[in-house]
N, C-alpha and C. Protein backbone atom coordinates (compact mmCIF):
# COMPACT_ATOMS: atom_id res chain seq x y z
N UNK A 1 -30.90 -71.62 -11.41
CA UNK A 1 -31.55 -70.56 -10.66
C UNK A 1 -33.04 -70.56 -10.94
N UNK A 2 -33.45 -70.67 -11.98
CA UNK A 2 -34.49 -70.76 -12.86
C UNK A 2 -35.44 -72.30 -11.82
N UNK A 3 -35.35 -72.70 -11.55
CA UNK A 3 -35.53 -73.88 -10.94
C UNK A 3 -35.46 -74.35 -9.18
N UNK A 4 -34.85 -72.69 -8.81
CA UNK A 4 -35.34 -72.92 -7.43
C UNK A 4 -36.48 -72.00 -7.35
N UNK A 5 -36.78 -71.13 -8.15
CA UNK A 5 -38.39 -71.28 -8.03
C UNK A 5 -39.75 -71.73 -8.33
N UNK A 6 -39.21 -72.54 -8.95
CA UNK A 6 -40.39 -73.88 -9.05
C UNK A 6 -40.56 -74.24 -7.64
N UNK A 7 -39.79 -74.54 -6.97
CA UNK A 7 -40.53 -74.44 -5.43
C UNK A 7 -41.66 -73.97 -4.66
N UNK A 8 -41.73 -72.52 -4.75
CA UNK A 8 -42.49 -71.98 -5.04
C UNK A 8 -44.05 -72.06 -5.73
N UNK A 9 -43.52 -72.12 -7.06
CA UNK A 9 -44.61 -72.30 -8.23
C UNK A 9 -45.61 -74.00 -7.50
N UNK A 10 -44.65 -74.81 -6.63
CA UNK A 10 -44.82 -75.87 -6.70
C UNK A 10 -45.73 -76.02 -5.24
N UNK A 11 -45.53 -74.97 -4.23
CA UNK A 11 -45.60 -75.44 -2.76
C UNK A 11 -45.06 -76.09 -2.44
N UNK A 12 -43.91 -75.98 -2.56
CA UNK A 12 -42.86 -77.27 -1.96
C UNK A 12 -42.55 -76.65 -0.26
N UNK A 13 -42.39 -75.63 -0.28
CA UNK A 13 -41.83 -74.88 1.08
C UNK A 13 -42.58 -74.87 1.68
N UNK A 14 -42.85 -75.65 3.16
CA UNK A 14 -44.11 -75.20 3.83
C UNK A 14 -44.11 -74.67 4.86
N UNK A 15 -42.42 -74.67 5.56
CA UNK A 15 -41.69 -74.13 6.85
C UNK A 15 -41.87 -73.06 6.66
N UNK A 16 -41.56 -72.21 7.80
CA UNK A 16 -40.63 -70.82 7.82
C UNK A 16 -39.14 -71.31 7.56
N UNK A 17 -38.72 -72.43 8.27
CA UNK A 17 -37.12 -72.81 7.86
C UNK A 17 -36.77 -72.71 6.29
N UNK A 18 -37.60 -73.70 5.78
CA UNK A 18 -37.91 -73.69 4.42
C UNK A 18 -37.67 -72.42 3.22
N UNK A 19 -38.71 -71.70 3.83
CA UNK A 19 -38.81 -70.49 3.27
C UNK A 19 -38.06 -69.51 3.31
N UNK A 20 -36.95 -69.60 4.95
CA UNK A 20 -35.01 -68.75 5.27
C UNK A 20 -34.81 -69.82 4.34
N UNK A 21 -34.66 -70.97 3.74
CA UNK A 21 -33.43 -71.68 3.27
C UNK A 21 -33.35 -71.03 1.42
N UNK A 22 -34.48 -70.71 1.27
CA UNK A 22 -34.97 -70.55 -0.13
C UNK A 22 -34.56 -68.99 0.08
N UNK A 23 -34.73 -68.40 0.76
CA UNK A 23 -34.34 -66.73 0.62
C UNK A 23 -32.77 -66.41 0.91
N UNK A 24 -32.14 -67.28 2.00
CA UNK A 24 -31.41 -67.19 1.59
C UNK A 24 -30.35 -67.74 0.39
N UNK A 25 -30.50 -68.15 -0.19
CA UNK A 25 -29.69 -68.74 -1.29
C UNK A 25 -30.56 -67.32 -2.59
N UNK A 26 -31.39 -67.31 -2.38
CA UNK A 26 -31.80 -65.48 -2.99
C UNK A 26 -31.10 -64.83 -3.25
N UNK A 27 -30.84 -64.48 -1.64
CA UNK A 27 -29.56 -63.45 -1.27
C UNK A 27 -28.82 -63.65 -1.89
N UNK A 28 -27.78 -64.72 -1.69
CA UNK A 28 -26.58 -65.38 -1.90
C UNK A 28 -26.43 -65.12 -3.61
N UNK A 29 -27.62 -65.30 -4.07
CA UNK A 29 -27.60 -65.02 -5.61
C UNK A 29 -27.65 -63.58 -6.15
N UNK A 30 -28.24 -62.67 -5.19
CA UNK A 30 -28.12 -61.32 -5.46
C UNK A 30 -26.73 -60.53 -5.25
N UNK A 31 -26.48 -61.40 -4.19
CA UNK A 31 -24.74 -60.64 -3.65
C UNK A 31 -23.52 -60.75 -4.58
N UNK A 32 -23.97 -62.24 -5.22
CA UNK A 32 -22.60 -62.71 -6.50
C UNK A 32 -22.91 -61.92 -7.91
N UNK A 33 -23.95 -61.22 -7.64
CA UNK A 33 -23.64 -60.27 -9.13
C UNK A 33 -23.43 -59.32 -8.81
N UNK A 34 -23.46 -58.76 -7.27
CA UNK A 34 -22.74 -57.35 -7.03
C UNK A 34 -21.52 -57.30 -6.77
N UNK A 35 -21.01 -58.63 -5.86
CA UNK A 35 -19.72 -58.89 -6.25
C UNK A 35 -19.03 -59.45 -7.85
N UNK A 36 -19.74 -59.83 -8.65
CA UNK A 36 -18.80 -60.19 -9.78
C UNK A 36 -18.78 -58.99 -10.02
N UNK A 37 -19.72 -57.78 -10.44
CA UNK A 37 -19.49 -56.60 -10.81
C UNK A 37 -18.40 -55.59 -10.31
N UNK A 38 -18.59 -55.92 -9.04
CA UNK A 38 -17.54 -54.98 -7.95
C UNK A 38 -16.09 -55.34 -7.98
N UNK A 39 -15.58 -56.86 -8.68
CA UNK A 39 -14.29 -57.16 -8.67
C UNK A 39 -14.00 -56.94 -9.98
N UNK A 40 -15.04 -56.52 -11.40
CA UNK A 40 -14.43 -57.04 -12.67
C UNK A 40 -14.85 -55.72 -13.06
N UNK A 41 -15.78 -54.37 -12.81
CA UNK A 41 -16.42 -53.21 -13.15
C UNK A 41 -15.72 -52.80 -12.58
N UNK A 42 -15.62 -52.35 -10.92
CA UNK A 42 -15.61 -51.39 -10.02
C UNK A 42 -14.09 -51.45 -9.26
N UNK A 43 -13.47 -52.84 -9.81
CA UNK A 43 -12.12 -52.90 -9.14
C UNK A 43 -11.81 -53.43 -7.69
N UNK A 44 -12.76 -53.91 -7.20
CA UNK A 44 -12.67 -54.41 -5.73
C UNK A 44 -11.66 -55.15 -5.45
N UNK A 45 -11.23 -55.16 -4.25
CA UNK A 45 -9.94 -56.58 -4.24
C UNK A 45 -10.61 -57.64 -3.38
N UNK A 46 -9.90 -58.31 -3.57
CA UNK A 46 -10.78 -60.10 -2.97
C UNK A 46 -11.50 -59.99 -1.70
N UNK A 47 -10.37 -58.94 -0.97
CA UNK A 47 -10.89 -58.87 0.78
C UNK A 47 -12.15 -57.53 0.40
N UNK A 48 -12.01 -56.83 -0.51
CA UNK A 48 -13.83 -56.19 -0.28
C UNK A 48 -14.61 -57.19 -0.80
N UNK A 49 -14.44 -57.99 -1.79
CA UNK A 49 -15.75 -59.09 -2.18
C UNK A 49 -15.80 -59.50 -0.97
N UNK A 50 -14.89 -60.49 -0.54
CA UNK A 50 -15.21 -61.35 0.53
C UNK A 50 -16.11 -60.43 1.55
N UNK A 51 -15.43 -59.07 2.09
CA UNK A 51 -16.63 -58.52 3.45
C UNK A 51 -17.55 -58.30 3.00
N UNK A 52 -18.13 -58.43 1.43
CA UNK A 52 -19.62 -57.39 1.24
C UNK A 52 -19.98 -58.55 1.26
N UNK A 53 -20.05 -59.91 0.99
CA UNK A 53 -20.33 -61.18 0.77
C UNK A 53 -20.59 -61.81 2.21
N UNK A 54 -19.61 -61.63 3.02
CA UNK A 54 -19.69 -62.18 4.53
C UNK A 54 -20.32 -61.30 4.80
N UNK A 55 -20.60 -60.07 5.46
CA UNK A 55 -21.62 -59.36 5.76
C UNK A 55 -23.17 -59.43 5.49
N UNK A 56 -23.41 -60.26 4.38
CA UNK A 56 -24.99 -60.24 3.43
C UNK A 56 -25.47 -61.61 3.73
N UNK A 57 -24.65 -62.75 3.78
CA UNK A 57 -25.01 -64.26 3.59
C UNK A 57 -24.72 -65.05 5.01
N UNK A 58 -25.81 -66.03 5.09
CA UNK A 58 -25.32 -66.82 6.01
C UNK A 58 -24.54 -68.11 5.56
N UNK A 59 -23.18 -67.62 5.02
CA UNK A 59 -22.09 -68.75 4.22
C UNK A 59 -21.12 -68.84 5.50
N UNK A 60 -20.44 -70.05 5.72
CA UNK A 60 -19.27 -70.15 6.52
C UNK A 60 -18.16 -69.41 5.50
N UNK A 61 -17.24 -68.79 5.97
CA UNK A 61 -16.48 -67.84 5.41
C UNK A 61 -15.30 -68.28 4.99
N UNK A 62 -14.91 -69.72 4.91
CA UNK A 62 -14.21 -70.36 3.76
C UNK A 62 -15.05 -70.61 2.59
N UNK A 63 -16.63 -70.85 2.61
CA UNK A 63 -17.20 -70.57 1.40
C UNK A 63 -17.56 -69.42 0.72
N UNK A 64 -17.04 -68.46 1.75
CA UNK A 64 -17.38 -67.43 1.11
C UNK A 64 -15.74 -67.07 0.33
N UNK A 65 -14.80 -67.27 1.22
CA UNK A 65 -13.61 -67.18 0.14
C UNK A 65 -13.68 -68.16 -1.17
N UNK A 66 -14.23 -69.02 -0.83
CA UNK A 66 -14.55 -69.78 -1.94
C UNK A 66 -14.93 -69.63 -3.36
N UNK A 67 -16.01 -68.58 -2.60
CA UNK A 67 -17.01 -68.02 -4.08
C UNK A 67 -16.46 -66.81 -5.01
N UNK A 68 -15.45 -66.15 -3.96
CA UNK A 68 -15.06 -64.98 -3.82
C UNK A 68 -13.51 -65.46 -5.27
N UNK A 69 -13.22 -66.70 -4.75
CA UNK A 69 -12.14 -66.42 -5.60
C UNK A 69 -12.50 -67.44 -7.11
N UNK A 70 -13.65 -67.90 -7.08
CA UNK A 70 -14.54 -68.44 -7.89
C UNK A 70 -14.68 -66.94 -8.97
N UNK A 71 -15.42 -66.22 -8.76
CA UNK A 71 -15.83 -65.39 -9.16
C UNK A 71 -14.78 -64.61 -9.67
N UNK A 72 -13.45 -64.37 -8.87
CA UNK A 72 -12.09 -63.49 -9.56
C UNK A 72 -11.97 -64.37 -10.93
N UNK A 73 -11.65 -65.93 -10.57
CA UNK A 73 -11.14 -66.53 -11.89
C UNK A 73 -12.28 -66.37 -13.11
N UNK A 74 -13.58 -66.41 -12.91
CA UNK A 74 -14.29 -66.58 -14.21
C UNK A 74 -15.54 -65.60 -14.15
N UNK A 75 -15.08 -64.44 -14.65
CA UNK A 75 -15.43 -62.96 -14.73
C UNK A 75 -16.79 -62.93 -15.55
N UNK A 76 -17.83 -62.99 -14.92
CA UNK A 76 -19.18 -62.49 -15.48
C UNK A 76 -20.06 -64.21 -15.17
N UNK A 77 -19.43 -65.02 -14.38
CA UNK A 77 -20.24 -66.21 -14.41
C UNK A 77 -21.57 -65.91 -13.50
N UNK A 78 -21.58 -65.52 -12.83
CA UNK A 78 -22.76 -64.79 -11.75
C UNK A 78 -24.01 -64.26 -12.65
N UNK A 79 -23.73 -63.04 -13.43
CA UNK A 79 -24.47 -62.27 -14.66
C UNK A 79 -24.75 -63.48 -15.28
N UNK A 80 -23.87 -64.03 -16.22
CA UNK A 80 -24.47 -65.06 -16.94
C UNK A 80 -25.65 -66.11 -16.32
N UNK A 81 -25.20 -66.63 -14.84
CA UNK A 81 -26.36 -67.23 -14.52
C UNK A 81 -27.76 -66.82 -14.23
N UNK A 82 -27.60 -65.20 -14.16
CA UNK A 82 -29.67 -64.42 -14.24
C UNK A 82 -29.60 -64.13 -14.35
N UNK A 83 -28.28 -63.99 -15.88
CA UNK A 83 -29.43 -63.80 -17.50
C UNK A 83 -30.18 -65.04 -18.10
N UNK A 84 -29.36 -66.35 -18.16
CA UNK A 84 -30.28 -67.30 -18.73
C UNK A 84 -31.28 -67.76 -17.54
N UNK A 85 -31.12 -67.37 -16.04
CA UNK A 85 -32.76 -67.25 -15.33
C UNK A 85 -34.14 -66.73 -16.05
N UNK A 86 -33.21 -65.02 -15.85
CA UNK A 86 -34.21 -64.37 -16.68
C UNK A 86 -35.11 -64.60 -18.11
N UNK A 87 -34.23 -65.51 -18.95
CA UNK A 87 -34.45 -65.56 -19.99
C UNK A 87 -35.77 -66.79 -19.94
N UNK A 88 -35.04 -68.02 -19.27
CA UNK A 88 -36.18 -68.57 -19.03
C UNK A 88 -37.76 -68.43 -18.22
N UNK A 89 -37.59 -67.65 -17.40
CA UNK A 89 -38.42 -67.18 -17.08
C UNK A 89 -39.37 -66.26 -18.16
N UNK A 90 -38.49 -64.92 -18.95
CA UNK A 90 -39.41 -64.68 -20.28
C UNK A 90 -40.38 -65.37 -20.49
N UNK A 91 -39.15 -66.28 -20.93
CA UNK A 91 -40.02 -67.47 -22.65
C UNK A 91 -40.88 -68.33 -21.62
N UNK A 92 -41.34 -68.39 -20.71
CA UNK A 92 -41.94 -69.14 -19.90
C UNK A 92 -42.95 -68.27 -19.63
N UNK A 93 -42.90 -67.01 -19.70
CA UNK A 93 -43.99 -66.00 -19.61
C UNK A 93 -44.85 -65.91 -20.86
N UNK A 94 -44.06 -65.74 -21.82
CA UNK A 94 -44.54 -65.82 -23.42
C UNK A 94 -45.25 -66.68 -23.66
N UNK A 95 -44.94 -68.21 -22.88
CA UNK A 95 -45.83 -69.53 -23.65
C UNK A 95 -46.52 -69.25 -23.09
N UNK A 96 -46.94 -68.93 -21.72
CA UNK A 96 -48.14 -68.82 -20.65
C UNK A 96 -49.23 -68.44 -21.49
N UNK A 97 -48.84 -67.05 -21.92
CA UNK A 97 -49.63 -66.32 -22.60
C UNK A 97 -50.12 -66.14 -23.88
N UNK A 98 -48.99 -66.99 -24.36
CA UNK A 98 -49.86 -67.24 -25.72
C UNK A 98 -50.64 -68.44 -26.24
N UNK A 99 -50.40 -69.48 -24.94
CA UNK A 99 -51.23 -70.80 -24.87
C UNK A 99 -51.87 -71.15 -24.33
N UNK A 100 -52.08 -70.01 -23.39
CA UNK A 100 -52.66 -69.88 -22.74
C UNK A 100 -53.15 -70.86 -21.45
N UNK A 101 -54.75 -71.56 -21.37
CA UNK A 101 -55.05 -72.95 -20.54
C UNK A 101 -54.26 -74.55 -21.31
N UNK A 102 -53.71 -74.37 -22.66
CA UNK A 102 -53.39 -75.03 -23.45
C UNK A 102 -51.83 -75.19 -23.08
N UNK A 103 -51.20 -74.34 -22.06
CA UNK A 103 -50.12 -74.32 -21.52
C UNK A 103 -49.46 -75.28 -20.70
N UNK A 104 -48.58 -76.28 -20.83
CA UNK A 104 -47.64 -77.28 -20.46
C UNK A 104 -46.98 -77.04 -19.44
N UNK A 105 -46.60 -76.90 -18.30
CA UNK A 105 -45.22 -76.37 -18.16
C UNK A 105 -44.02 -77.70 -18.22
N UNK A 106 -44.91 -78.92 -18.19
CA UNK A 106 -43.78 -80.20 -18.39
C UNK A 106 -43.57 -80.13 -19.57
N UNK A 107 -44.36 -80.02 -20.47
CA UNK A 107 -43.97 -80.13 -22.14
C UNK A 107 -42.87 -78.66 -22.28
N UNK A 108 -42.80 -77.72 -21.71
CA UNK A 108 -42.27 -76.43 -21.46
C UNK A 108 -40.35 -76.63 -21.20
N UNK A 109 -40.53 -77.19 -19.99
CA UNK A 109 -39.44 -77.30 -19.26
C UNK A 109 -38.79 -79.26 -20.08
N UNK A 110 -39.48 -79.93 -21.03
CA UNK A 110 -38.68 -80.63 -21.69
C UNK A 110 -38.47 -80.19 -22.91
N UNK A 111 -38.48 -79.43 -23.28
CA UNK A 111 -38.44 -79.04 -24.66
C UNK A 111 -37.23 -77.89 -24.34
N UNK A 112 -37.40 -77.12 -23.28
CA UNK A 112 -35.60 -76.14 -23.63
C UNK A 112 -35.04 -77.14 -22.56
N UNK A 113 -35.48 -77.75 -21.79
CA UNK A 113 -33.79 -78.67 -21.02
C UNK A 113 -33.28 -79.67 -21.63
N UNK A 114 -34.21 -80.33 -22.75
CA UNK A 114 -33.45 -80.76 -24.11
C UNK A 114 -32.23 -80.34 -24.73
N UNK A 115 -32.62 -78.94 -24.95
CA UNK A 115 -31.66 -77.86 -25.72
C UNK A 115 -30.32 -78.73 -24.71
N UNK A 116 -30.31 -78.78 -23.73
CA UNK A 116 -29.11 -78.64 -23.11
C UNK A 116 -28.30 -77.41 -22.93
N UNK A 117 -27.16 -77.14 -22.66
CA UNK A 117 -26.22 -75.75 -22.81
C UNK A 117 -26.42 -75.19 -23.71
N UNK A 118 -27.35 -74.33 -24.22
CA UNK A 118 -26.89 -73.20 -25.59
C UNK A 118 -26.95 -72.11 -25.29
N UNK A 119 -26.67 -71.30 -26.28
CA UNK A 119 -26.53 -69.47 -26.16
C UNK A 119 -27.59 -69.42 -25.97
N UNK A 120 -28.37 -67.87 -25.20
CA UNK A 120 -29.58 -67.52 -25.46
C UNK A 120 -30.21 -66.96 -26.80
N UNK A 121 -29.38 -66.92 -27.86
CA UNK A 121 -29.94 -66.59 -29.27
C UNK A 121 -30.40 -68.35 -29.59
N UNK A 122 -29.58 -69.12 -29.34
CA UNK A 122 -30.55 -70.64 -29.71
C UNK A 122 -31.23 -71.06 -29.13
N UNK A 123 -31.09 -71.29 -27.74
CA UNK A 123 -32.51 -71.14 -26.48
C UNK A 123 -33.92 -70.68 -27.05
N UNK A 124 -33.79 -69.47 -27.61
CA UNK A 124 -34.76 -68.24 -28.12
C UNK A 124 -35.53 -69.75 -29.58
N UNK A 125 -34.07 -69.88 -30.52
CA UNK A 125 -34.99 -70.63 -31.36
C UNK A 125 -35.58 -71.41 -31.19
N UNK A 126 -35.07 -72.62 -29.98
CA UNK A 126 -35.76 -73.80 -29.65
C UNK A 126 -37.64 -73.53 -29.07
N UNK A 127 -37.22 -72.18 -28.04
CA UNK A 127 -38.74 -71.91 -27.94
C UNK A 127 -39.18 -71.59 -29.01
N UNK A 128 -39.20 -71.07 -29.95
CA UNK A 128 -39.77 -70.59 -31.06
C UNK A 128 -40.40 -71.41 -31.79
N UNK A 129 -39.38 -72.87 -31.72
CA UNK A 129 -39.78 -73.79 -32.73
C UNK A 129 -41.05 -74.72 -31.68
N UNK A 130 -40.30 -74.87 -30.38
CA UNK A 130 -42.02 -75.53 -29.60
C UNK A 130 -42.70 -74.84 -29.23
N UNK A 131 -42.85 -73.44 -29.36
CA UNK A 131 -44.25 -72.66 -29.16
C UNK A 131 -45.22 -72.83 -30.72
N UNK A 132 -44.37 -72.85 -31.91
CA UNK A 132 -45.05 -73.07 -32.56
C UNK A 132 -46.02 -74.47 -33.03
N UNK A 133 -45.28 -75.60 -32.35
CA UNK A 133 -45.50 -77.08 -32.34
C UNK A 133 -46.68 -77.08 -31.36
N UNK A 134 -46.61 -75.94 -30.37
CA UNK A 134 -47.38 -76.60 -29.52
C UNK A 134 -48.76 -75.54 -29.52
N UNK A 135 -48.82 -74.59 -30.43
CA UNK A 135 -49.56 -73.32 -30.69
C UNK A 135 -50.73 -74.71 -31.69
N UNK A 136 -50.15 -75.41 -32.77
CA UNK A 136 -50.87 -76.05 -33.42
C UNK A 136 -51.06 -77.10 -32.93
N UNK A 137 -51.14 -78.26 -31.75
CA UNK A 137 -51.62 -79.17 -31.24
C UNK A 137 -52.78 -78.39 -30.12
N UNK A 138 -52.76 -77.05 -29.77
CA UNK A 138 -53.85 -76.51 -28.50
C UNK A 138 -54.83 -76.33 -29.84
């Protein structure tokens, strides 16, 4: 998630098509945490995910059953994916600012996609340990 807005950051989008293709998949990302919430918080059954989902997205509506029963089997995967957005985004705010013109974002983005899969409590250390590596080479 974290990485379709580098697009953005990048000027990659120069359409209006471009720019529906990038918003919607937005959407699409905003709707799967109101539906994971709404089937695993609020009690929804498959056919309300599916209409609040088909109603919001431009998905063909076998993908939207798709996602729909994606989301029943593995309860909080939606949340989990923007929180570690969010998270990278943080620590991507943090180096900005504390390294200011001395700031990487390639040295940035190889140093936690190294990490590979970890919790966000080890995520957290890995930045910790290359903000400090890279606090003393600026």
């Amino acid at each position: 998630m974290y990485c379709e807005q580098l697009g953005c950051d990048m000027n990659i989008y120069q359409t209006p098509h471009e720019h529906f293709g990038r918003l919607n998949m937005e959407m699409w990302r905003a709707v799967r945490l109101v539906v994971d919430t709404g089937i695993h918080s609020r009690g929804w059954s498959r056919q309300q995910a599916i209409d609040y989902m088909a109603d919001r997205v431009s998905l063909p509506r076998v993908t939207v059953e798709a996602e729909i029963d994606r989301y029943i089997a593995l309860p909080g995967q939606a949340l989990a994916y923007q929180l570690g957005n969010l998270k990278f985004r943080e620590l991507r705010s943090r180096a900005e600012h504390a390294l200011g013109d001395d700031f990487d974002i390639r040295q940035y983005h190889d140093a936690l996609i190294a990490a590979g899969p970890v919790s966000l409590p080890v995520l957290e250390n890995v930045f910790t340990s290359w903000l400090a590596t890279a606090s003393e080479r600026g």
